[in-house]
PDB file of N, CA and C in Angstrom:
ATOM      1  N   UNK A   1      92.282 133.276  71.008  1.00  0.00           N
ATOM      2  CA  UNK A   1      91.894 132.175  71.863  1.00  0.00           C
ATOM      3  C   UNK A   1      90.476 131.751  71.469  1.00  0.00           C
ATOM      4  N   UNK A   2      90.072 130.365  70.815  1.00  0.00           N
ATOM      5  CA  UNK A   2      89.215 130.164  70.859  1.00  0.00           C
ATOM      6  C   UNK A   2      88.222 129.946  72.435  1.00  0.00           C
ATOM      7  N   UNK A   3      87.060 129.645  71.870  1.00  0.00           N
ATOM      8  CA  UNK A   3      85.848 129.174  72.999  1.00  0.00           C
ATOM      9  C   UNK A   3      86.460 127.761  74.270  1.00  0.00           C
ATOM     10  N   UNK A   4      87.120 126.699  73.469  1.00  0.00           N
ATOM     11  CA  UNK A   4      87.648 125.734  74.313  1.00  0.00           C
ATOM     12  C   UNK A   4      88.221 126.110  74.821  1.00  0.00           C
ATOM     13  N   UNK A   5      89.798 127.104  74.436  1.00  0.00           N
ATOM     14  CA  UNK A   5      90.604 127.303  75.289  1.00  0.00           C
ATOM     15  C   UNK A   5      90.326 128.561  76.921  1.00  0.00           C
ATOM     16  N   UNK A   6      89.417 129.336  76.306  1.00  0.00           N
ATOM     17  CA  UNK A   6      88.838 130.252  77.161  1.00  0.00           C
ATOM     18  C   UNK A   6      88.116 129.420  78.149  1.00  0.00           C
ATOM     19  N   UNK A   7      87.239 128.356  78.094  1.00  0.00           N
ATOM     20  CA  UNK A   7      86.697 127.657  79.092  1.00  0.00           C
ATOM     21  C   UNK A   7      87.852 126.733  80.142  1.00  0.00           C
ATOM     22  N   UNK A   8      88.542 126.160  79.202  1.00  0.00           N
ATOM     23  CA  UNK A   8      89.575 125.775  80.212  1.00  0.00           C
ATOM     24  C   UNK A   8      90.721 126.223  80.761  1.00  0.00           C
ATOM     25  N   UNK A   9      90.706 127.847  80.515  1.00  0.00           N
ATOM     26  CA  UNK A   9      91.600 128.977  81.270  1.00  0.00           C
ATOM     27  C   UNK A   9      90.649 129.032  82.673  1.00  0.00           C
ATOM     28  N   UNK A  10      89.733 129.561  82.185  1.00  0.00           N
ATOM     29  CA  UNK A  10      88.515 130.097  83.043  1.00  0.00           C
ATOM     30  C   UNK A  10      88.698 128.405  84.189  1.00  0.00           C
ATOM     31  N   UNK A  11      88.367 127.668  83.641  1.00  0.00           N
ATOM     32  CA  UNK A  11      88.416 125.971  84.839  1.00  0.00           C
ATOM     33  C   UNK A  11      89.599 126.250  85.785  1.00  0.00           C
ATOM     34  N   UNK A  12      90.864 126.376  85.190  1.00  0.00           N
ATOM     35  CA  UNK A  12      92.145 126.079  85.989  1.00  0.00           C
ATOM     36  C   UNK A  12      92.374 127.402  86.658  1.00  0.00           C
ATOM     37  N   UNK A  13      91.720 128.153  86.136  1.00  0.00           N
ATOM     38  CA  UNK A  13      91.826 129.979  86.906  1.00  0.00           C
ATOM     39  C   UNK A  13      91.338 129.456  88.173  1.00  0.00           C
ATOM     40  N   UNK A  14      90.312 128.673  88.359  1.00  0.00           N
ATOM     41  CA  UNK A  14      89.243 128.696  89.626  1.00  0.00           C
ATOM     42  C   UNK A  14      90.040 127.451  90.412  1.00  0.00           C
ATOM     43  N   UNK A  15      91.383 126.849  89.802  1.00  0.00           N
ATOM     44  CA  UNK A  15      91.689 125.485  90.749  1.00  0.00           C
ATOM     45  C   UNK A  15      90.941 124.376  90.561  1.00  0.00           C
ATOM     46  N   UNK A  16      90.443 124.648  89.563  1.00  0.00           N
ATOM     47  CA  UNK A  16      89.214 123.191  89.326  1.00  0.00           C
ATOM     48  C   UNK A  16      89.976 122.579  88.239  1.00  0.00           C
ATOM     49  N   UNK A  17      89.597 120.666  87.752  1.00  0.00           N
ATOM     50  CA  UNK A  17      89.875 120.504  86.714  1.00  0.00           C
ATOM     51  C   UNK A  17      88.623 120.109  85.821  1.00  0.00           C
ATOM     52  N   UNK A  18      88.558 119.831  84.733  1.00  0.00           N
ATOM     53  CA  UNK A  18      87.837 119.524  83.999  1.00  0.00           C
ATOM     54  C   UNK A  18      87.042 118.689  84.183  1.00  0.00           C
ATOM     55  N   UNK A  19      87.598 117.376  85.200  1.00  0.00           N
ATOM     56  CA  UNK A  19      86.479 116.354  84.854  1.00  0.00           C
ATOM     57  C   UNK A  19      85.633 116.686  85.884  1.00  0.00           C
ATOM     58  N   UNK A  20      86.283 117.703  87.155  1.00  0.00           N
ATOM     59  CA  UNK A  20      85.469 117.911  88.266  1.00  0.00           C
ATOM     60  C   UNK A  20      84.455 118.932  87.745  1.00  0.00           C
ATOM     61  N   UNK A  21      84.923 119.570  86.695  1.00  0.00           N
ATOM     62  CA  UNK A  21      83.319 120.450  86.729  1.00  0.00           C
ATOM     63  C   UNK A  21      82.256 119.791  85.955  1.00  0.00           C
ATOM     64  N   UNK A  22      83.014 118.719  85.022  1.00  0.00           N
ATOM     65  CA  UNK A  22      82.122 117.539  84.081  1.00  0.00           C
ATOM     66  C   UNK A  22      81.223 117.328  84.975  1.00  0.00           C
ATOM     67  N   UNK A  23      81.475 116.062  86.504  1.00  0.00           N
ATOM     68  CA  UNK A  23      81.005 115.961  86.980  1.00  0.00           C
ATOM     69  C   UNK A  23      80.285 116.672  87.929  1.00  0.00           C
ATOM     70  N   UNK A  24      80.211 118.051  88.082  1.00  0.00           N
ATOM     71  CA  UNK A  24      79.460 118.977  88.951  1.00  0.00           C
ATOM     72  C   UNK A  24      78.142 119.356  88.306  1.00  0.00           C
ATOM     73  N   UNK A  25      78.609 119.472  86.845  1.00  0.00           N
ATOM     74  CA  UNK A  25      77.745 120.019  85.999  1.00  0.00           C
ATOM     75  C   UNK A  25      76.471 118.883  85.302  1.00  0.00           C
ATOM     76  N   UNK A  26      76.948 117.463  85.321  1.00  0.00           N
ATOM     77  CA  UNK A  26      76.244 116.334  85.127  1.00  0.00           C
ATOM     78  C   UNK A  26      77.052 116.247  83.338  1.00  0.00           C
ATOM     79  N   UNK A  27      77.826 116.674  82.918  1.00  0.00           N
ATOM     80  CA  UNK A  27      78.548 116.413  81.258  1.00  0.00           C
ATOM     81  C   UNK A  27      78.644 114.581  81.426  1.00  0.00           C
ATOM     82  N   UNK A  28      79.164 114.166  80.098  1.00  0.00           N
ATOM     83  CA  UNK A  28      80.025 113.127  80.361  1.00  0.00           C
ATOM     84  C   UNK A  28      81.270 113.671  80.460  1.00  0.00           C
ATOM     85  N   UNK A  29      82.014 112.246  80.888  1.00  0.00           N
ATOM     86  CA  UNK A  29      83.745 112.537  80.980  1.00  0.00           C
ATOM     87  C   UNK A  29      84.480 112.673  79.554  1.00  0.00           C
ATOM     88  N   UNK A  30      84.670 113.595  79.667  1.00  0.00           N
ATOM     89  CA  UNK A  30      85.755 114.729  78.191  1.00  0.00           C
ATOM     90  C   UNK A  30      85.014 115.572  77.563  1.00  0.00           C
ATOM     91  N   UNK A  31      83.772 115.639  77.737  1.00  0.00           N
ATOM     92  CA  UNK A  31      82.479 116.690  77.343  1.00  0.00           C
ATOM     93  C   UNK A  31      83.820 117.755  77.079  1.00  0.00           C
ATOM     94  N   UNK A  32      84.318 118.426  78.258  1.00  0.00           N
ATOM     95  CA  UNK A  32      85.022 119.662  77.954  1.00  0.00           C
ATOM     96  C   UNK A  32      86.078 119.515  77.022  1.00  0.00           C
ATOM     97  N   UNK A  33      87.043 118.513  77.109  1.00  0.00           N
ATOM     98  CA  UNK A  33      88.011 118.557  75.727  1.00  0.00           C
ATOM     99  C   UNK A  33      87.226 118.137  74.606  1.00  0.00           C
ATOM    100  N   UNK A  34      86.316 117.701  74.401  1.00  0.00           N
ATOM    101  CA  UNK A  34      85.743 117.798  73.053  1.00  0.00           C
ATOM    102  C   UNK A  34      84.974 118.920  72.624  1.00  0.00           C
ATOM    103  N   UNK A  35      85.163 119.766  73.638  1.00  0.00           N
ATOM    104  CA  UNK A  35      85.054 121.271  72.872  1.00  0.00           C
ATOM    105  C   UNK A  35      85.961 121.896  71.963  1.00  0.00           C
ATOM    106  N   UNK A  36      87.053 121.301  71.871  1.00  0.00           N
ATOM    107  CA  UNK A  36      88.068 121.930  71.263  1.00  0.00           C
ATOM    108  C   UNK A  36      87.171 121.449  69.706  1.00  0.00           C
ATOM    109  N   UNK A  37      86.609 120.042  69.599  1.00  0.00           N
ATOM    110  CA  UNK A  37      86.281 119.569  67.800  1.00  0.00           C
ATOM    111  C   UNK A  37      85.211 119.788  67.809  1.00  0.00           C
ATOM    112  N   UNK A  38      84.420 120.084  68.894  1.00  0.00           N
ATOM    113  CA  UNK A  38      82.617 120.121  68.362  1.00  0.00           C
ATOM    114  C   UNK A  38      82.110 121.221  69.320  1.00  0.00           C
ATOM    115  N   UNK A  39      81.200 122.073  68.881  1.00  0.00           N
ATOM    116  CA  UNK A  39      80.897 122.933  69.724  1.00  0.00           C
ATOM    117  C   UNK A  39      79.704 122.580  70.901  1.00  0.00           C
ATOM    118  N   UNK A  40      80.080 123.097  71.810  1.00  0.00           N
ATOM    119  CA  UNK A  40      78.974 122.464  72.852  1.00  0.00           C
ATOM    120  C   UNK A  40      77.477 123.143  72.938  1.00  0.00           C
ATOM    121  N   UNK A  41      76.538 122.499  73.419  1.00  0.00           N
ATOM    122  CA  UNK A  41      75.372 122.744  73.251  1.00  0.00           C
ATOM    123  C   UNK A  41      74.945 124.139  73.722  1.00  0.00           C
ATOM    124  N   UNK A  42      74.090 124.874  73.558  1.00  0.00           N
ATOM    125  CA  UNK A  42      73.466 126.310  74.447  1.00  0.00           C
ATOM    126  C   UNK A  42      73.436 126.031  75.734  1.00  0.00           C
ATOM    127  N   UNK A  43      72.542 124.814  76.048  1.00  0.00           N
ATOM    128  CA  UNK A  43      72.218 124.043  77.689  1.00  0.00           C
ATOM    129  C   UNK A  43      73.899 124.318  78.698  1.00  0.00           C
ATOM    130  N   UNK A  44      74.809 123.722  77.636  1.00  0.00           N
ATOM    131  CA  UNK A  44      75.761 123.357  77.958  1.00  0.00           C
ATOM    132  C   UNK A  44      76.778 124.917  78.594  1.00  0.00           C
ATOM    133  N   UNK A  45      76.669 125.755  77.631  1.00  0.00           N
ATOM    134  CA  UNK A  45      77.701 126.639  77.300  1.00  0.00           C
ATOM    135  C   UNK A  45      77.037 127.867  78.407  1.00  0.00           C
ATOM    136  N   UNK A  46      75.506 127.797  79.100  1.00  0.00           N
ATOM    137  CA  UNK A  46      74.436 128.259  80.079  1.00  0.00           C
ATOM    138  C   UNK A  46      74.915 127.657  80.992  1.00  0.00           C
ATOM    139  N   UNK A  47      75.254 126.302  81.380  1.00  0.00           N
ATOM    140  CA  UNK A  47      75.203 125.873  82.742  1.00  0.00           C
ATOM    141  C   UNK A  47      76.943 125.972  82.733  1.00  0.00           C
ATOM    142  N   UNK A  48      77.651 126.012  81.900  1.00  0.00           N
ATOM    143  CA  UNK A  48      79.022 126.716  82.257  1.00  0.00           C
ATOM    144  C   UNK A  48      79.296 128.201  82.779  1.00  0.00           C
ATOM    145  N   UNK A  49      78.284 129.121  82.150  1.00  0.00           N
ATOM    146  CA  UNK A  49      78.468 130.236  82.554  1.00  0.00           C
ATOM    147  C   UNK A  49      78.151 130.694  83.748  1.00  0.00           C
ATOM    148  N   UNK A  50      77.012 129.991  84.446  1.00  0.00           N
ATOM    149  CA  UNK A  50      76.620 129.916  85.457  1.00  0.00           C
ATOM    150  C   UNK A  50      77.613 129.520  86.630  1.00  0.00           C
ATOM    151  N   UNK A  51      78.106 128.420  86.220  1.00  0.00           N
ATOM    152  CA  UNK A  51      79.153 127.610  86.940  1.00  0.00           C
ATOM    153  C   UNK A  51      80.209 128.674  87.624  1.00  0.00           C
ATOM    154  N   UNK A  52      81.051 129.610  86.595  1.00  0.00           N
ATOM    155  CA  UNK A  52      82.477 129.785  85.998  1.00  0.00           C
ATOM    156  C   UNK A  52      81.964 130.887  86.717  1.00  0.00           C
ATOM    157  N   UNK A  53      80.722 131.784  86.948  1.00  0.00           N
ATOM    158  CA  UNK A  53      80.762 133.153  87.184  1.00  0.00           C
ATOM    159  C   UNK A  53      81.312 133.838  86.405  1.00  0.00           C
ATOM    160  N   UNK A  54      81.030 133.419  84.710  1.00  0.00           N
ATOM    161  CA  UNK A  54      80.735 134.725  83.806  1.00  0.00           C
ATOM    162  C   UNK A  54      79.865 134.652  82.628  1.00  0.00           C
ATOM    163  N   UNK A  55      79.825 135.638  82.043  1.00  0.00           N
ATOM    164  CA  UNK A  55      78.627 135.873  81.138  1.00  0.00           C
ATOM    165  C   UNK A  55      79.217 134.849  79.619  1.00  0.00           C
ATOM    166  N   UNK A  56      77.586 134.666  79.267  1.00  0.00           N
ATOM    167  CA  UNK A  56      77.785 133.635  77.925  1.00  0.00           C
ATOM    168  C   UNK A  56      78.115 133.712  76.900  1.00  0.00           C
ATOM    169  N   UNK A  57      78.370 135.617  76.682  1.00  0.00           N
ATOM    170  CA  UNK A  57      78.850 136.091  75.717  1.00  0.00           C
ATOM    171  C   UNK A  57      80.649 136.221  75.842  1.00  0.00           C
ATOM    172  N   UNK A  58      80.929 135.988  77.192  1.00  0.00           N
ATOM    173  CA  UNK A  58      82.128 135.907  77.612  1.00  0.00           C
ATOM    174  C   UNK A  58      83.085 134.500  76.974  1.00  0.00           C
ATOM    175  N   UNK A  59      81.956 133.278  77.509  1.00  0.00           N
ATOM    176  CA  UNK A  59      82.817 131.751  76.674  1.00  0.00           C
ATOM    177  C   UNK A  59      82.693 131.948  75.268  1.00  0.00           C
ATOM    178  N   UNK A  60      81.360 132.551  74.778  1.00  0.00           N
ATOM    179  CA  UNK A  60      81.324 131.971  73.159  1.00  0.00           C
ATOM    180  C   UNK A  60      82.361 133.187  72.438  1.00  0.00           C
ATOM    181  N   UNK A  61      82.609 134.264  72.788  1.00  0.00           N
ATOM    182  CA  UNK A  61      83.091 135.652  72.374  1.00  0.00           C
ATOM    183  C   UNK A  61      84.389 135.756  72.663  1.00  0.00           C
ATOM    184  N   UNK A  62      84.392 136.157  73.898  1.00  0.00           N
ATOM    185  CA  UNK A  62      86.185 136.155  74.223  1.00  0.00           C
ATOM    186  C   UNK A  62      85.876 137.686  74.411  1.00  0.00           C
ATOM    187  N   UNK A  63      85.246 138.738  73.991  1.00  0.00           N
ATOM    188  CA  UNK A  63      85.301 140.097  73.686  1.00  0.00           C
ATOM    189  C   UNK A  63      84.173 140.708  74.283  1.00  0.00           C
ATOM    190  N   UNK A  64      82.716 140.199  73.885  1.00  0.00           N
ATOM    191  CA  UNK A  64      81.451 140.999  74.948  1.00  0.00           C
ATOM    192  C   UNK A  64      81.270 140.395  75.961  1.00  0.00           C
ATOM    193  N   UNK A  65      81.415 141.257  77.485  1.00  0.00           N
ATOM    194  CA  UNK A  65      81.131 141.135  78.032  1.00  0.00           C
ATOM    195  C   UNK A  65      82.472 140.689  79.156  1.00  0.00           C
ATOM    196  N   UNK A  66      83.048 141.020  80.151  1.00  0.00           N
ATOM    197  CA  UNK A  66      83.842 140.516  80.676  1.00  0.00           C
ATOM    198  C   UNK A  66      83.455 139.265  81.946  1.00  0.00           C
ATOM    199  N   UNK A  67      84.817 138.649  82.276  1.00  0.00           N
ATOM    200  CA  UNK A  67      84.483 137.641  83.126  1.00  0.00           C
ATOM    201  C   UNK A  67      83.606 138.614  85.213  1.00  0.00           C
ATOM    202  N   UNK A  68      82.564 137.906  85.388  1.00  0.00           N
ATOM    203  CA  UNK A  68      81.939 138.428  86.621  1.00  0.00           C
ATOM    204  C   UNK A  68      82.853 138.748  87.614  1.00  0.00           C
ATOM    205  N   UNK A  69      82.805 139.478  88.515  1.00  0.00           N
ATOM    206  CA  UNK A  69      83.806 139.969  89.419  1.00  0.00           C
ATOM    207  C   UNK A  69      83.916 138.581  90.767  1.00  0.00           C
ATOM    208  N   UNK A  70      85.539 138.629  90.168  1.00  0.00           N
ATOM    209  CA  UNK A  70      86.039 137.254  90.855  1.00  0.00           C
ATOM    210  C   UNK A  70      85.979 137.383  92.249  1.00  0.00           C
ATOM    211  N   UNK A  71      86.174 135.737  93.285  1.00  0.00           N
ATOM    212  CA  UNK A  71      85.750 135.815  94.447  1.00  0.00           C
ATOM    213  C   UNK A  71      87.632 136.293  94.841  1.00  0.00           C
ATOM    214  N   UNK A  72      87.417 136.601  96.027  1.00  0.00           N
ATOM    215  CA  UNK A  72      88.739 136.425  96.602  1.00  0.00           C
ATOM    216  C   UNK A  72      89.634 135.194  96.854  1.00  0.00           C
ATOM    217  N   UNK A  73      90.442 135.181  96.834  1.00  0.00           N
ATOM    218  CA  UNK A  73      91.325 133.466  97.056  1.00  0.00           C
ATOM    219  C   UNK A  73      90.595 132.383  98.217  1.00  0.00           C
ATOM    220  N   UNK A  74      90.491 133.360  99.628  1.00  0.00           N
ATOM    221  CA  UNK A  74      90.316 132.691 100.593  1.00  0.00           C
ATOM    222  C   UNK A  74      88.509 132.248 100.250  1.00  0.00           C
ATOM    223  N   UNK A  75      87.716 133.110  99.680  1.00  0.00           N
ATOM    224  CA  UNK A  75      86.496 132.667  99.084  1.00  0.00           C
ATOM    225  C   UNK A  75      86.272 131.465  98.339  1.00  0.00           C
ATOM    226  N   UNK A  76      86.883 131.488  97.175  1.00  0.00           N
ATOM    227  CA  UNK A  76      87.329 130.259  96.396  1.00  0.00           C
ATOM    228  C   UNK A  76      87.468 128.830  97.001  1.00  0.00           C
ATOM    229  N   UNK A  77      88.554 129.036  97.795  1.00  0.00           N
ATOM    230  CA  UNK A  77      89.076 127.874  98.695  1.00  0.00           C
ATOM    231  C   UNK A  77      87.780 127.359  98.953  1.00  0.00           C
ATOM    232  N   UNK A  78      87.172 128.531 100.153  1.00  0.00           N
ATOM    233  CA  UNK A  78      86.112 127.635 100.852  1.00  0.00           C
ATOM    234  C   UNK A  78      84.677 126.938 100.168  1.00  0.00           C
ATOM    235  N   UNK A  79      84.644 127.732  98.883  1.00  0.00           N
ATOM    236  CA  UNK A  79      83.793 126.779  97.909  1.00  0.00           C
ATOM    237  C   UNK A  79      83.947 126.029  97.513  1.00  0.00           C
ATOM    238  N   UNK A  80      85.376 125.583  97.310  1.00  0.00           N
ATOM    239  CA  UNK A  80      85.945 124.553  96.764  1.00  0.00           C
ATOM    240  C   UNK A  80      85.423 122.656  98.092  1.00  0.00           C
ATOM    241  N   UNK A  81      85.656 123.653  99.616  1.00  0.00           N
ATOM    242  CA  UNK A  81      85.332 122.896 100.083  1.00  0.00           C
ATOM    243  C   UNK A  81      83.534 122.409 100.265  1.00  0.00           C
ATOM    244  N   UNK A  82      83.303 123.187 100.407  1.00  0.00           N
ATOM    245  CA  UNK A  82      81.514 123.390 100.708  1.00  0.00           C
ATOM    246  C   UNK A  82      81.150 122.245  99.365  1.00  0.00           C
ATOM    247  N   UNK A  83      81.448 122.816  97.845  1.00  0.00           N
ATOM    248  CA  UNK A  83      81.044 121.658  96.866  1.00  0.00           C
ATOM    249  C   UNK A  83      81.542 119.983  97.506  1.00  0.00           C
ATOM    250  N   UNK A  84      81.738 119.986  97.775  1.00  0.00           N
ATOM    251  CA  UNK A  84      82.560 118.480  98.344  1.00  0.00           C
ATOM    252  C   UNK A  84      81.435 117.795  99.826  1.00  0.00           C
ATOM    253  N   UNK A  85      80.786 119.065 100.189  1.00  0.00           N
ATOM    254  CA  UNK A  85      79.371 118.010 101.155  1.00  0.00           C
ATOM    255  C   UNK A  85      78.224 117.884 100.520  1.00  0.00           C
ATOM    256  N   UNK A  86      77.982 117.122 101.436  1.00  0.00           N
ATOM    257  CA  UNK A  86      76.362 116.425 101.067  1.00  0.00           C
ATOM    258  C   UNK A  86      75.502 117.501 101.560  1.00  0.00           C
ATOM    259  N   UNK A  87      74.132 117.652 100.557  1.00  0.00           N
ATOM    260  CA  UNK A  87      73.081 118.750 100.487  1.00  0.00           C
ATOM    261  C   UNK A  87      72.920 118.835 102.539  1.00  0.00           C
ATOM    262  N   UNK A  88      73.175 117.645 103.071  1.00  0.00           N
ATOM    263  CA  UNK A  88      73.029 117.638 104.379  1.00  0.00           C
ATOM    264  C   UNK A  88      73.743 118.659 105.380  1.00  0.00           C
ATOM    265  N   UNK A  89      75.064 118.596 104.773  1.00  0.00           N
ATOM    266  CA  UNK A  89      75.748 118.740 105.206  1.00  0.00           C
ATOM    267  C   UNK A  89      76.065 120.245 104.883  1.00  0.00           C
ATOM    268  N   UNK A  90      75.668 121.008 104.074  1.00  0.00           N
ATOM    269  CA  UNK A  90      75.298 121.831 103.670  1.00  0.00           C
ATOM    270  C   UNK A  90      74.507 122.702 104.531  1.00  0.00           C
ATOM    271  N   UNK A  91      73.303 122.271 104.526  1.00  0.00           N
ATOM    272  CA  UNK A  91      72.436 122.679 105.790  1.00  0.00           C
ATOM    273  C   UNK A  91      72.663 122.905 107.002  1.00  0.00           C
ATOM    274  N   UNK A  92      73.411 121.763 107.543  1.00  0.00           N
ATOM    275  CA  UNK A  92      73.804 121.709 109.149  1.00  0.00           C
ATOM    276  C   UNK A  92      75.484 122.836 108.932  1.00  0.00           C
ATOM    277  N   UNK A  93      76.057 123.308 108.007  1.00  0.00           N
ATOM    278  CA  UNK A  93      77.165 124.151 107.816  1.00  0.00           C
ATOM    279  C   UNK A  93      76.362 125.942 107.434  1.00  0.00           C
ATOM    280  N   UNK A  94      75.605 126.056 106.991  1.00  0.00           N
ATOM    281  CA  UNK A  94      74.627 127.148 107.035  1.00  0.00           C
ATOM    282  C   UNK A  94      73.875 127.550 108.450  1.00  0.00           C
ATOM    283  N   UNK A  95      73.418 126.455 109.335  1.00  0.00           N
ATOM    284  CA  UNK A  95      73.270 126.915 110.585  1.00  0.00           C
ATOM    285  C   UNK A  95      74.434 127.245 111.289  1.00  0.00           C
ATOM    286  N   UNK A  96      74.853 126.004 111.254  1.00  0.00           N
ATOM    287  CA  UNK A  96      76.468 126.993 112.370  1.00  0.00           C
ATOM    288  C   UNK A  96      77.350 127.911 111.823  1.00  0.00           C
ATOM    289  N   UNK A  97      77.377 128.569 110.939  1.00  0.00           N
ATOM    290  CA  UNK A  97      77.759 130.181 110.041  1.00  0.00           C
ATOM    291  C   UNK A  97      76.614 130.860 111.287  1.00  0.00           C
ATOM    292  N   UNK A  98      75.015 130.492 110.624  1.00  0.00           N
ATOM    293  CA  UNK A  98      74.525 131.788 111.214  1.00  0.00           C
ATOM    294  C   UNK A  98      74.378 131.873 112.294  1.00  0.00           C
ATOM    295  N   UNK A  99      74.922 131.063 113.082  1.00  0.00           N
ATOM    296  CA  UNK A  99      74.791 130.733 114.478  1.00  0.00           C
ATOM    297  C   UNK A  99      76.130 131.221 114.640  1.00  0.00           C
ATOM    298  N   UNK A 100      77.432 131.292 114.864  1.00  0.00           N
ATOM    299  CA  UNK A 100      78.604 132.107 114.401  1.00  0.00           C
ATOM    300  C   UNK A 100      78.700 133.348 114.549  1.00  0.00           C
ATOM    301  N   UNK A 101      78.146 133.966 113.505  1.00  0.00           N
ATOM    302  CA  UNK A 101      77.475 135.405 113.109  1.00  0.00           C
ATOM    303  C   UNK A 101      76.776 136.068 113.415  1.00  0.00           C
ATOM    304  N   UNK A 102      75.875 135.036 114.538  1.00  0.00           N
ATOM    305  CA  UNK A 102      74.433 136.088 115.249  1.00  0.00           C
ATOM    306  C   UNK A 102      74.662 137.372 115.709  1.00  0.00           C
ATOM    307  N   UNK A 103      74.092 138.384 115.344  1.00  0.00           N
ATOM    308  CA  UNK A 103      74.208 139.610 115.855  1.00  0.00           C
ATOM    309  C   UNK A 103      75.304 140.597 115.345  1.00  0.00           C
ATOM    310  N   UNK A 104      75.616 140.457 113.838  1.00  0.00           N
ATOM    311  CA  UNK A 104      76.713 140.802 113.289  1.00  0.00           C
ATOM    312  C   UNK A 104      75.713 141.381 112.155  1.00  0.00           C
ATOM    313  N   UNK A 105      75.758 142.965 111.566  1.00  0.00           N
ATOM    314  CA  UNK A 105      75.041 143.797 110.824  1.00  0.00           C
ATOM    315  C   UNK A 105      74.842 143.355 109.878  1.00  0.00           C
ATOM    316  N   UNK A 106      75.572 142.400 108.577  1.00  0.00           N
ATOM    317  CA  UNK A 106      75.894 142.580 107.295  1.00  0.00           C
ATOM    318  C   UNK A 106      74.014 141.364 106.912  1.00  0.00           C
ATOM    319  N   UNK A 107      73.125 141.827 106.130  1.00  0.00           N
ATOM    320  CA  UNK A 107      72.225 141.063 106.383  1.00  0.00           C
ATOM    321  C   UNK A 107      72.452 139.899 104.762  1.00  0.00           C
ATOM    322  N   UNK A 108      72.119 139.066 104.873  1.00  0.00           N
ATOM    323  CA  UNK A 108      72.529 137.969 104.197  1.00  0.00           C
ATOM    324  C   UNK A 108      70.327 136.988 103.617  1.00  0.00           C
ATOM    325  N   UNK A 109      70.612 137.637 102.055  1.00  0.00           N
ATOM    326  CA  UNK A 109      69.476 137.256 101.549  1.00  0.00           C
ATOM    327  C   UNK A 109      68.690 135.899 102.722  1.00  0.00           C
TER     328      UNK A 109
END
């Protein structure tokens, strides 16, 4: 498996498609299928790894380093939703969690 195909295992593993992480990530549109003919930048292949939750030796390699320890399904989901508000909205969804949670042990950076 090359590097392209490993990135867009890794995309559809997470329920995402391509152009949505294009656009999450700031790429242009097909940035990721034109990985298959041109290799993508360091910047690029960094702010994927970041993205994807795994290491950079993981996209460019296939072999060092394995993929980061995945979220659970129901985790996933709800990131899936959270990416979809506004930085606002974000904020006012972080208070009412910890407002939710008050007085519950697990301490949270």
């Amino acid at each position: 498996m090359n590097m392209a195909d490993r990135i867009s295992n890794l995309i559809k593993s997470r329920g995402l498609t391509n152009h949505a992480v294009e656009k999450k990530l700031g790429f242009g549109n097909g940035a990721i299928r034109r990985f298959a003919t041109s290799s993508p930048s360091v910047d690029k292949i960094v702010l994927l790894s970041n993205f994807l939750n795994v290491s950079v030796d993981y996209i460019i390699t296939g072999k060092s380093g394995e993929p980061c320890d995945e979220l659970p399904e129901e985790e996933r989901e709800i990131l899936c939703y959270v990416d979809l508000l506004t930085e606002k909205e974000k904020y006012i969804l972080i208070g009412e969690l910890k407002e939710r949670t008050k007085g519950r042990t697990k301490k949270i950076g």
